[in-house]
C-alpha atoms as a PDB file:
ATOM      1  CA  UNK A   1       0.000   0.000   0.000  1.00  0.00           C
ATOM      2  CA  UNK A   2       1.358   3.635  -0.388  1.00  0.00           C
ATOM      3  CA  UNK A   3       1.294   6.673   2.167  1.00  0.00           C
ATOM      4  CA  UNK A   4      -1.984   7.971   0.648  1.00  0.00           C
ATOM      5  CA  UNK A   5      -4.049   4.916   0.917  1.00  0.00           C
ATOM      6  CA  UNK A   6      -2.471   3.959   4.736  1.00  0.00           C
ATOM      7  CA  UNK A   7      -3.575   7.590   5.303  1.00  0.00           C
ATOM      8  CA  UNK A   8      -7.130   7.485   3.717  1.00  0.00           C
ATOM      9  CA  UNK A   9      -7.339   3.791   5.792  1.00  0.00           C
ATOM     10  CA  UNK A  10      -6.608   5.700   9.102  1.00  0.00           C
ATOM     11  CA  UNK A  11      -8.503   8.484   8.036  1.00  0.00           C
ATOM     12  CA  UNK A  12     -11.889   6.444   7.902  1.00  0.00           C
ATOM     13  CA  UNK A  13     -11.249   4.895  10.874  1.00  0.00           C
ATOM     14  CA  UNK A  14     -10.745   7.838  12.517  1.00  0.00           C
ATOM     15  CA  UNK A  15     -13.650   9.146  11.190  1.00  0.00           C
ATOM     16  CA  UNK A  16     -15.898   5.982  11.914  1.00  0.00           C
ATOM     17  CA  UNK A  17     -15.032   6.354  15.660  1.00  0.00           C
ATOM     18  CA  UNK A  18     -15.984   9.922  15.788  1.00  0.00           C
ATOM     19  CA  UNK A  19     -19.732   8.825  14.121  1.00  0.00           C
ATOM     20  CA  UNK A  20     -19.597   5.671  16.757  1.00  0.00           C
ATOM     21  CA  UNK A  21     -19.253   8.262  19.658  1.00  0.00           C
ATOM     22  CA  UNK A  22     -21.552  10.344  18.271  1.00  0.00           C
ATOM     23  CA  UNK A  23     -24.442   8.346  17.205  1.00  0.00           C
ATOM     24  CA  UNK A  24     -24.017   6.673  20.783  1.00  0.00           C
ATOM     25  CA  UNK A  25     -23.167  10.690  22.614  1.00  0.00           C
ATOM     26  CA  UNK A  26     -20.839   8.745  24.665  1.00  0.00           C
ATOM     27  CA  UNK A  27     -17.976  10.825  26.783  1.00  0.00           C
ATOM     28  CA  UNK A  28     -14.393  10.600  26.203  1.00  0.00           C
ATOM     29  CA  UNK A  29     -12.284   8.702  28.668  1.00  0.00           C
ATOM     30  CA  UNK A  30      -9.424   9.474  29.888  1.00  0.00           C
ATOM     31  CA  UNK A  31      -6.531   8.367  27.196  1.00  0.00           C
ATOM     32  CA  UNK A  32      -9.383   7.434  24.726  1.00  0.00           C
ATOM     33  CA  UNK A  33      -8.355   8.622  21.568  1.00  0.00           C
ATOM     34  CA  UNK A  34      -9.684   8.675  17.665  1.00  0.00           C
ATOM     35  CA  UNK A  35      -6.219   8.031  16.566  1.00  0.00           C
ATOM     36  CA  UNK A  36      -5.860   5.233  18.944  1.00  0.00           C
ATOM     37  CA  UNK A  37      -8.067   3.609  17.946  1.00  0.00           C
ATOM     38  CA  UNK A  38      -7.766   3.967  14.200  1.00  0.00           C
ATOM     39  CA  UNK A  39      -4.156   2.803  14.891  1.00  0.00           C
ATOM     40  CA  UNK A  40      -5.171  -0.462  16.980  1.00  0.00           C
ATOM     41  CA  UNK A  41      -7.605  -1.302  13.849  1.00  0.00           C
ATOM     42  CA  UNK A  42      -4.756  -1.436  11.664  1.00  0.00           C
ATOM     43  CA  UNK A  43      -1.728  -2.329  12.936  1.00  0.00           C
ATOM     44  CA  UNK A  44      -1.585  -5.900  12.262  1.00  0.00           C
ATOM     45  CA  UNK A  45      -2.590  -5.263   8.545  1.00  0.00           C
ATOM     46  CA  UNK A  46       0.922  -4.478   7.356  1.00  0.00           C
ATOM     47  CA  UNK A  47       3.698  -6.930   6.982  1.00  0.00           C
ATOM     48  CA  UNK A  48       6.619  -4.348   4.711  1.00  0.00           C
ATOM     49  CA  UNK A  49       8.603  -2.162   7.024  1.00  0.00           C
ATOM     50  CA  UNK A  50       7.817   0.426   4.892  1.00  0.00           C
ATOM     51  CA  UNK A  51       3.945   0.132   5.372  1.00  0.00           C
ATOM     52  CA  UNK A  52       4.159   0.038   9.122  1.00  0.00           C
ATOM     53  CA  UNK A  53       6.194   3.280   9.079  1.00  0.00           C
ATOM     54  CA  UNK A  54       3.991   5.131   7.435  1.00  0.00           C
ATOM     55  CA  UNK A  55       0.898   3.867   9.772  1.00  0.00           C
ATOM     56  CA  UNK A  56       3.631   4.961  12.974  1.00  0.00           C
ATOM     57  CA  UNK A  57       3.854   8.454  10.825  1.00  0.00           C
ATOM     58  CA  UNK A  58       0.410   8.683  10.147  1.00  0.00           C
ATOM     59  CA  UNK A  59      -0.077   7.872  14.355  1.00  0.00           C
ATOM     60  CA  UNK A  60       1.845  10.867  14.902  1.00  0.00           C
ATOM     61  CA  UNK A  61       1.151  13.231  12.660  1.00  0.00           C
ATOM     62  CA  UNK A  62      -2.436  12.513  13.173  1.00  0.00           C
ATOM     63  CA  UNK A  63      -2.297  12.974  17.052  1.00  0.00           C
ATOM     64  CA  UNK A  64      -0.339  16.820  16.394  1.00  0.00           C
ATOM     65  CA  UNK A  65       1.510  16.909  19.628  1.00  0.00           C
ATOM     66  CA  UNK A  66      -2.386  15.883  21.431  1.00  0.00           C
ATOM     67  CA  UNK A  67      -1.363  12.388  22.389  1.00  0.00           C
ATOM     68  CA  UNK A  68       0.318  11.664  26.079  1.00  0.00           C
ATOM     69  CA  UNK A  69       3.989  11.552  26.500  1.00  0.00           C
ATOM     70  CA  UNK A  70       3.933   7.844  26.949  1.00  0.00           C
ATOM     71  CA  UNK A  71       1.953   7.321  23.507  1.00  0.00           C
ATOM     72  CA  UNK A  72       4.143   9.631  21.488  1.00  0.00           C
ATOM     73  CA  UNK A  73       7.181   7.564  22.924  1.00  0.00           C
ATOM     74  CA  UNK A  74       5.831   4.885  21.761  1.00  0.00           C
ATOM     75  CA  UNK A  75       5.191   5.924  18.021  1.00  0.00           C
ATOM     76  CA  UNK A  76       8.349   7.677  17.690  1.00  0.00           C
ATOM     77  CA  UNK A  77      10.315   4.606  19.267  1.00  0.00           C
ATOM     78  CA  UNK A  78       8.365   2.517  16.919  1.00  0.00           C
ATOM     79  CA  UNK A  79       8.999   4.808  13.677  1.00  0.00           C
ATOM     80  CA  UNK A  80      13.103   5.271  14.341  1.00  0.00           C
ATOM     81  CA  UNK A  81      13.455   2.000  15.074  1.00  0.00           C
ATOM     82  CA  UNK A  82      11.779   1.493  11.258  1.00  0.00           C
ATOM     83  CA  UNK A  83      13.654   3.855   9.429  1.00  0.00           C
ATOM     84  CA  UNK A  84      17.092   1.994  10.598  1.00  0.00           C
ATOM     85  CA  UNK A  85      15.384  -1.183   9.337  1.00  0.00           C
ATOM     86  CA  UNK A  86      14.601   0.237   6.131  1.00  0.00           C
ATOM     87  CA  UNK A  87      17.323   1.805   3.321  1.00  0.00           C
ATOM     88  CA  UNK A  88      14.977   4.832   3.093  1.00  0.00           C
ATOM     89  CA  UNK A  89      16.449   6.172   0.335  1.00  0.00           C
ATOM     90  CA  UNK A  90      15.921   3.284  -2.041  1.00  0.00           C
ATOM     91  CA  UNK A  91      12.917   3.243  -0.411  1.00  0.00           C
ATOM     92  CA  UNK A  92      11.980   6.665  -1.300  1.00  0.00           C
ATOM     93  CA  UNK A  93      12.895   6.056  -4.898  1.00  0.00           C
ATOM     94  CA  UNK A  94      10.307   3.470  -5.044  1.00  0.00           C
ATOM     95  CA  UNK A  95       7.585   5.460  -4.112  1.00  0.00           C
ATOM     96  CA  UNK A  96       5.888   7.874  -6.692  1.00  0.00           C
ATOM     97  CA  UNK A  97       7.456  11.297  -6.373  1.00  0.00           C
ATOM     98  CA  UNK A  98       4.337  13.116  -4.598  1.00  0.00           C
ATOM     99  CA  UNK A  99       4.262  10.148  -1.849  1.00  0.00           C
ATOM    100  CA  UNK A 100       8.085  10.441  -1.183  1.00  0.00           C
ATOM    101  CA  UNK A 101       7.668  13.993  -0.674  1.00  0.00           C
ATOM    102  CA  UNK A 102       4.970  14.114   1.815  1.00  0.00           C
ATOM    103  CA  UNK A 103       6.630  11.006   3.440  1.00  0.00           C
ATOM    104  CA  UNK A 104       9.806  13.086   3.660  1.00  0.00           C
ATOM    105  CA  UNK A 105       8.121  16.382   4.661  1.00  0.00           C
ATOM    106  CA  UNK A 106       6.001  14.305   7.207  1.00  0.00           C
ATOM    107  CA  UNK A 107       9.160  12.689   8.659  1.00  0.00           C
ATOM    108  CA  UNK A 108      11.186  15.973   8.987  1.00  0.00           C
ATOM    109  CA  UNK A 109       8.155  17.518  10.825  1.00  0.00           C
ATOM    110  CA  UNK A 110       8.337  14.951  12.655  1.00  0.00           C
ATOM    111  CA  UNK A 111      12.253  15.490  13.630  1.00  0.00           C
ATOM    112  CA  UNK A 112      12.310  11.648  12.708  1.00  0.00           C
ATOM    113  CA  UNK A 113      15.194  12.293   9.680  1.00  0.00           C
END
């Protein structure tokens, strides 16, 4: 999969959640998150390095500094220890040219690379 569909797949689970509370006007607990619970419906559907770095990336950007210490930790540790798995610039070349940009812009934002 490539950064824009991983992002559209987060994106309407995210948004699914949001409805769910809605339709059932139930309160937010404590450390209940949309983006945690986008990310726990798809984190066992990648298997490429690649593909599970840009759902940690997604995670992160998606959360915009909102998430808990703890939780960021754990996306960041998750994402670094990805990108020295991967050769990210053969990676990068693979990609389409609009999706290595926003990967890279998303990842320097990030202070990831």
């Amino acid at each position: 999969m490539n950064y824009a569909e991983i992002r559209a797949w987060f994106l309407g689970s995210y948004y699914s959640y949001c409805r769910l509370k809605l339709r059932h006007r139930s309160a937010w607990g404590d450390g209940e998150s949309e983006v945690g619970f986008a990310y726990s419906e798809l984190e066992s559907s990648f298997d490429l390095p690649v593909e599970k770095l840009m759902l940690e990336v997604s995670a992160l950007i998606l959360s915009a500094g909102r998430s808990s210490e703890s939780v960021k930790k754990y996306h960041m540790d998750a994402a670094l220890e990805l990108v020295e798995q991967i050769d990210l610039s053969s990676m990068l070349k693979e990609l389409p040219p609009e999706e290595a940009a926003d990967l890279v812009e998303d990842l320097r934002l990030l202070e990831i690379c």
